[in-house]
C-alpha atoms as a PDB file:
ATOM      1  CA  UNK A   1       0.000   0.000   0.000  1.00  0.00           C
ATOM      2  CA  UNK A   2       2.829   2.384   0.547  1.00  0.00           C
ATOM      3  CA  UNK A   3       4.816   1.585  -2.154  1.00  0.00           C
ATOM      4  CA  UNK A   4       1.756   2.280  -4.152  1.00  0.00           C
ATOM      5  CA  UNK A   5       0.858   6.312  -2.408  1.00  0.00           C
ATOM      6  CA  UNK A   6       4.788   6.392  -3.442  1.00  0.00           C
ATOM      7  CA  UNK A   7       4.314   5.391  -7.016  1.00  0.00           C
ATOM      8  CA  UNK A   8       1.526   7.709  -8.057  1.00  0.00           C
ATOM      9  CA  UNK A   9       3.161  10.661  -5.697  1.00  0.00           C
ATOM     10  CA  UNK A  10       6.077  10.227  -8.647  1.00  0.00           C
ATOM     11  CA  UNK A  11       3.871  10.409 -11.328  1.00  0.00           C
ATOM     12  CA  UNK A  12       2.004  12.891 -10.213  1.00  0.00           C
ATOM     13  CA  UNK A  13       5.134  15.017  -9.518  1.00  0.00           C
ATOM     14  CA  UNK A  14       6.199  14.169 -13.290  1.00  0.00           C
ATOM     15  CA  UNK A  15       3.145  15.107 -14.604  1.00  0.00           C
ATOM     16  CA  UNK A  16       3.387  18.349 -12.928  1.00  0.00           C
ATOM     17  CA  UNK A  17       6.392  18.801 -14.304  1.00  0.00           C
ATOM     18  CA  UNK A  18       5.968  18.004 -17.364  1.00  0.00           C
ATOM     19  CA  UNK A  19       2.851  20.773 -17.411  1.00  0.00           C
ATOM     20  CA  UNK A  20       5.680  23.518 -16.211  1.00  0.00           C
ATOM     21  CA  UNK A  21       7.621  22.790 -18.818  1.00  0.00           C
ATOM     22  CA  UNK A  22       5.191  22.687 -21.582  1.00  0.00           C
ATOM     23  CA  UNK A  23       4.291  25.982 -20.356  1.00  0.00           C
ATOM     24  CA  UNK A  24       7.454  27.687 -19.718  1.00  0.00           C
ATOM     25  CA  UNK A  25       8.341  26.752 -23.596  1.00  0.00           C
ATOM     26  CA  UNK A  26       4.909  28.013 -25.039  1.00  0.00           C
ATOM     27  CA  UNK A  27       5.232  31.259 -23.055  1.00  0.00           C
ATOM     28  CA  UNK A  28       8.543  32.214 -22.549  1.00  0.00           C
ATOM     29  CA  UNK A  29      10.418  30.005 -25.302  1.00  0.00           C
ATOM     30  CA  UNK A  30      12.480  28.608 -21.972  1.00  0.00           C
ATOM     31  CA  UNK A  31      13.391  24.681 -21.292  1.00  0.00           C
ATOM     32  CA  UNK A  32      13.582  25.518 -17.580  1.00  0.00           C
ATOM     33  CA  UNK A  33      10.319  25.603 -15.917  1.00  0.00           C
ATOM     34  CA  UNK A  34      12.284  26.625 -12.650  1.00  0.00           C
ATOM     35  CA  UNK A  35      13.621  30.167 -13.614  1.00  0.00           C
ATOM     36  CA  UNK A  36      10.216  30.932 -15.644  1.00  0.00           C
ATOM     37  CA  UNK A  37       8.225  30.240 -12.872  1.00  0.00           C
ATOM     38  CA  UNK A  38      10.776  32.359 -10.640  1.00  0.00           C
ATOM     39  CA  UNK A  39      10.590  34.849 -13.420  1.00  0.00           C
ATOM     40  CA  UNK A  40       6.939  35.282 -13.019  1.00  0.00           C
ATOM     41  CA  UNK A  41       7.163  35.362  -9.454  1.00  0.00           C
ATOM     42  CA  UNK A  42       9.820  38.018  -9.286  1.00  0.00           C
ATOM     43  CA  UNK A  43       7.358  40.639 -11.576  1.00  0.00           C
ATOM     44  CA  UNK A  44       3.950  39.630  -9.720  1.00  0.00           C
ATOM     45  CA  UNK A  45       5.321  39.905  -6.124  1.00  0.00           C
ATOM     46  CA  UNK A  46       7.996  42.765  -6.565  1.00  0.00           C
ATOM     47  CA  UNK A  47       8.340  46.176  -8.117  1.00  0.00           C
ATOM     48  CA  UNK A  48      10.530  45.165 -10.615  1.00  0.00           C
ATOM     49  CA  UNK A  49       9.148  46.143 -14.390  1.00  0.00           C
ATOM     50  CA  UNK A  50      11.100  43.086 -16.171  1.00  0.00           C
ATOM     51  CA  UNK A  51      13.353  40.214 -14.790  1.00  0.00           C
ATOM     52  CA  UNK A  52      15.618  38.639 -17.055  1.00  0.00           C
ATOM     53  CA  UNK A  53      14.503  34.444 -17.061  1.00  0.00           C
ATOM     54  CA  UNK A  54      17.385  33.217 -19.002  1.00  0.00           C
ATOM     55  CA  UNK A  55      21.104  34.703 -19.566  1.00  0.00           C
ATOM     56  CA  UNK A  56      21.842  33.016 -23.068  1.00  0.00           C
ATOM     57  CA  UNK A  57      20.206  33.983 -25.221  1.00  0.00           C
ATOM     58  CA  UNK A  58      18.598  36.602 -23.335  1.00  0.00           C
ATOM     59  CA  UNK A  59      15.611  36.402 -22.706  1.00  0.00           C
ATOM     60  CA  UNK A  60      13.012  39.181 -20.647  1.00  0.00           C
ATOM     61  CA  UNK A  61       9.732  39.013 -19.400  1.00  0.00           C
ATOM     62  CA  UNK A  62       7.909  41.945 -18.744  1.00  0.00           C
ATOM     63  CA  UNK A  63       5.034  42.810 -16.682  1.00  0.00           C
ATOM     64  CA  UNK A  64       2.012  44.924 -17.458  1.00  0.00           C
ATOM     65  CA  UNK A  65       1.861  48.208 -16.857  1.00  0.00           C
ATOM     66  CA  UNK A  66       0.072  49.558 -13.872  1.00  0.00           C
ATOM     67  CA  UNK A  67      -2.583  52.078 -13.321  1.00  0.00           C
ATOM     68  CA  UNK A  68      -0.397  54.126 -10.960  1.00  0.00           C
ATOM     69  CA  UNK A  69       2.388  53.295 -13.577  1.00  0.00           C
ATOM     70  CA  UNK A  70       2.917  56.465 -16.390  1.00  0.00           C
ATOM     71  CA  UNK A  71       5.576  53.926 -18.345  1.00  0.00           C
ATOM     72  CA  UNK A  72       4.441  51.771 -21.148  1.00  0.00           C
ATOM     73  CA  UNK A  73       5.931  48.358 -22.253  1.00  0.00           C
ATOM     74  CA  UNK A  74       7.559  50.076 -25.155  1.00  0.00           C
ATOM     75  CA  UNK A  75       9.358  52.559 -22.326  1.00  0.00           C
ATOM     76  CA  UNK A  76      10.126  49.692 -20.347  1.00  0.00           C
ATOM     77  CA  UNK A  77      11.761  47.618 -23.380  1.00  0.00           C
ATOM     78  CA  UNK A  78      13.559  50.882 -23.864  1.00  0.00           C
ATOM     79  CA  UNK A  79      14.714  51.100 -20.143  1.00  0.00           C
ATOM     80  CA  UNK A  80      16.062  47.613 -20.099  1.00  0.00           C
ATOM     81  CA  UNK A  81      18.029  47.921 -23.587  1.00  0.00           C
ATOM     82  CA  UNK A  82      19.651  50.856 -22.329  1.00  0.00           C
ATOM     83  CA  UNK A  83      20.547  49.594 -19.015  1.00  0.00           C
ATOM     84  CA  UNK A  84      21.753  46.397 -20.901  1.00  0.00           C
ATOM     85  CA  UNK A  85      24.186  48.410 -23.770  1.00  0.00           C
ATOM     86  CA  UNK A  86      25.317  50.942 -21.159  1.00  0.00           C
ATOM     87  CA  UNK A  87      27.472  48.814 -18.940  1.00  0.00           C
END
């Protein structure tokens, strides 16, 4: 009976998995489900505008702009390009 609550605890775990990943790739183009969903967690639970979910090749996500925000995403793409090329 144990061994059996440890069996579908796996596959359910895999299956999970398996969802974050399908998602991570059909959202954010990434094969790592880990730093998407720390990505999104970053923007929904922080100030930050954008995070950056994967160092090479780059790629952003961006949240949406706020009602107390005066910034669109276009400003904010701006924002991060220049911070990038500046250093």
């Amino acid at each position: 009976m144990k061994r059996k609550r440890v069996i579908i605890t796996i596959i359910i775990c895999i299956i999970i998995l398996f969802g974050a990943t399908i998602f991570s790739i059909s959202k954010f183009n990434v094969w790592n489900p880990f730093s998407s969903c720390l990505g999104m967690l970053e923007i929904l639970f922080t100030d930050k505008e954008y995070t950056i979910v994967q160092n090479y090749p780059s790629r952003v996500a961006f949240c949406k702009t706020s009602a107390s925000s005066n910034k669109t995403s276009i400003q904010y793409l701006d924002e991060y390009v220049r911070n990038r090329y500046s250093n």
